[in-house]
N, C-alpha and C. Protein backbone atom coordinates (compact mmCIF):
# COMPACT_ATOMS: atom_id res chain seq x y z
N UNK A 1 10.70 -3.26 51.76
CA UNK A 1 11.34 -2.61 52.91
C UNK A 1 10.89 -3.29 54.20
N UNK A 2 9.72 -3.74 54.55
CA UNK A 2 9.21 -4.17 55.41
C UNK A 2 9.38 -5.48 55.67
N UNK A 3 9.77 -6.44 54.26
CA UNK A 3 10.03 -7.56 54.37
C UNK A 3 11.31 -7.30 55.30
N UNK A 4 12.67 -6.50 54.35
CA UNK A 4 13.85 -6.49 54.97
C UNK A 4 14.10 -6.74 56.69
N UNK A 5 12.91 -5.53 57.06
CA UNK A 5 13.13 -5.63 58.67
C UNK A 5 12.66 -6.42 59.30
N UNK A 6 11.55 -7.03 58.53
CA UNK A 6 11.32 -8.04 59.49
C UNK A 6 12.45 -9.68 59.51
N UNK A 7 12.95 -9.41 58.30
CA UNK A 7 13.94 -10.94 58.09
C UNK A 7 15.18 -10.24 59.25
N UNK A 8 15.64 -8.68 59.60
CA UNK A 8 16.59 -8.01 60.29
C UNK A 8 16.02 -8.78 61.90
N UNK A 9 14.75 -8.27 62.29
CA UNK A 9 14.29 -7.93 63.27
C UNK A 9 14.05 -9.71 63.78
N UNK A 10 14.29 -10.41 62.74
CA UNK A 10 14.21 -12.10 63.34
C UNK A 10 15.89 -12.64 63.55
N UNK A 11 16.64 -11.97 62.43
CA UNK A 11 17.80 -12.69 62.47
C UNK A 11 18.59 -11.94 63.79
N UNK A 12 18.32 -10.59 64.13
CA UNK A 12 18.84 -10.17 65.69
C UNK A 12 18.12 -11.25 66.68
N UNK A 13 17.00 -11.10 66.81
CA UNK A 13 16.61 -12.30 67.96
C UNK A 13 17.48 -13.57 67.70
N UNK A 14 17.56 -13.90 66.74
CA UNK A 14 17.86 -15.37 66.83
C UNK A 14 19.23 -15.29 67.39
N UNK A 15 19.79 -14.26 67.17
CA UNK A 15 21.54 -13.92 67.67
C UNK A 15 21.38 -13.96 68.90
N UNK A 16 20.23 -12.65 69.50
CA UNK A 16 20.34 -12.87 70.66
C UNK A 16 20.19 -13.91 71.87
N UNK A 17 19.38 -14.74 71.26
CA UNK A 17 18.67 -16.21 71.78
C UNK A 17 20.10 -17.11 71.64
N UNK A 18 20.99 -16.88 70.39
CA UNK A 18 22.04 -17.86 70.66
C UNK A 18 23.24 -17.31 71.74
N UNK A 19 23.09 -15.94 71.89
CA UNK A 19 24.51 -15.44 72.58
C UNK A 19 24.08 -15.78 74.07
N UNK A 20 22.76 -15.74 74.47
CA UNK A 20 22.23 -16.54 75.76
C UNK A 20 22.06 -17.68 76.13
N UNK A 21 22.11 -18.53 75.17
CA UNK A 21 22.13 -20.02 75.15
C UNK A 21 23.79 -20.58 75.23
N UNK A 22 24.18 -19.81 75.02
CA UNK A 22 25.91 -19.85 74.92
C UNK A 22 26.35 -19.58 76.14
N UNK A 23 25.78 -18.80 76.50
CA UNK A 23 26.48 -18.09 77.85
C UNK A 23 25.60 -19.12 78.93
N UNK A 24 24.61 -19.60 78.58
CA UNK A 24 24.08 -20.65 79.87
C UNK A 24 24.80 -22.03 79.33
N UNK A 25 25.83 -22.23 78.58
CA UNK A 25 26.09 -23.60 78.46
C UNK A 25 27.72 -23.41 78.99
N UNK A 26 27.90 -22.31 78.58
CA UNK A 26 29.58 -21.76 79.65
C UNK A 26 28.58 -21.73 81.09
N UNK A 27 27.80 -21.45 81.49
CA UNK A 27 27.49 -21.92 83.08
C UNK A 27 27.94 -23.11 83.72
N UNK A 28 26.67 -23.97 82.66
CA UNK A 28 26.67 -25.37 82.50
C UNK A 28 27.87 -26.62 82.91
N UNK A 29 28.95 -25.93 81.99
CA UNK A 29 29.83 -26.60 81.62
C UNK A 29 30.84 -26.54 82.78
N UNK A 30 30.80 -24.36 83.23
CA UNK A 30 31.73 -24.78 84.47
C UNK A 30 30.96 -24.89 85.99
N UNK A 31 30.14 -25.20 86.09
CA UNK A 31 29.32 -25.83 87.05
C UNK A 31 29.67 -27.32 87.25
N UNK A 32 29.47 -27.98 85.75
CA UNK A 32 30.03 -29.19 85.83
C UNK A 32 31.13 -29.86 86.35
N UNK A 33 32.11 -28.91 85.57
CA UNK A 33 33.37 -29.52 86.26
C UNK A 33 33.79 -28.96 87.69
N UNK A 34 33.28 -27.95 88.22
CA UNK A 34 33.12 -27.84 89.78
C UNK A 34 32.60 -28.85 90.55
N UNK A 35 31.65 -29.34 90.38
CA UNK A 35 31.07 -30.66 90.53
C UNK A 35 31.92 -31.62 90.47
N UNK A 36 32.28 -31.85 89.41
CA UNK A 36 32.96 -32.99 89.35
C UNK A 36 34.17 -33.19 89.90
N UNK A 37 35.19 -32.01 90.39
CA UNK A 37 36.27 -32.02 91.01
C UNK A 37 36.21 -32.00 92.05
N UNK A 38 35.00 -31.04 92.92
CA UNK A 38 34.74 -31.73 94.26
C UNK A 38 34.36 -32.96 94.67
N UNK A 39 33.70 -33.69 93.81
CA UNK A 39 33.23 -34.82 93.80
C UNK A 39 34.43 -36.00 93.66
């Protein structure tokens, strides 16, 4: 049981770590091309 939550309680972080890494590369990306069109 304890195993379960802890394999639960890693595979949510890791979701959450990717849905934030996602959302800073949609920053990224339209930062970029703001940049680049003013430029």
């Amino acid at each position: 049981m304890s195993i379960v939550a802890q394999s639960e309680g890693r595979f949510g972080n890791d979701m959450s770590s990717l849905c934030v890494g996602h959302l800073l590369g949609i920053k990224f990306f339209f930062w970029c091309a703001v940049l680049r069109n003013r430029g």
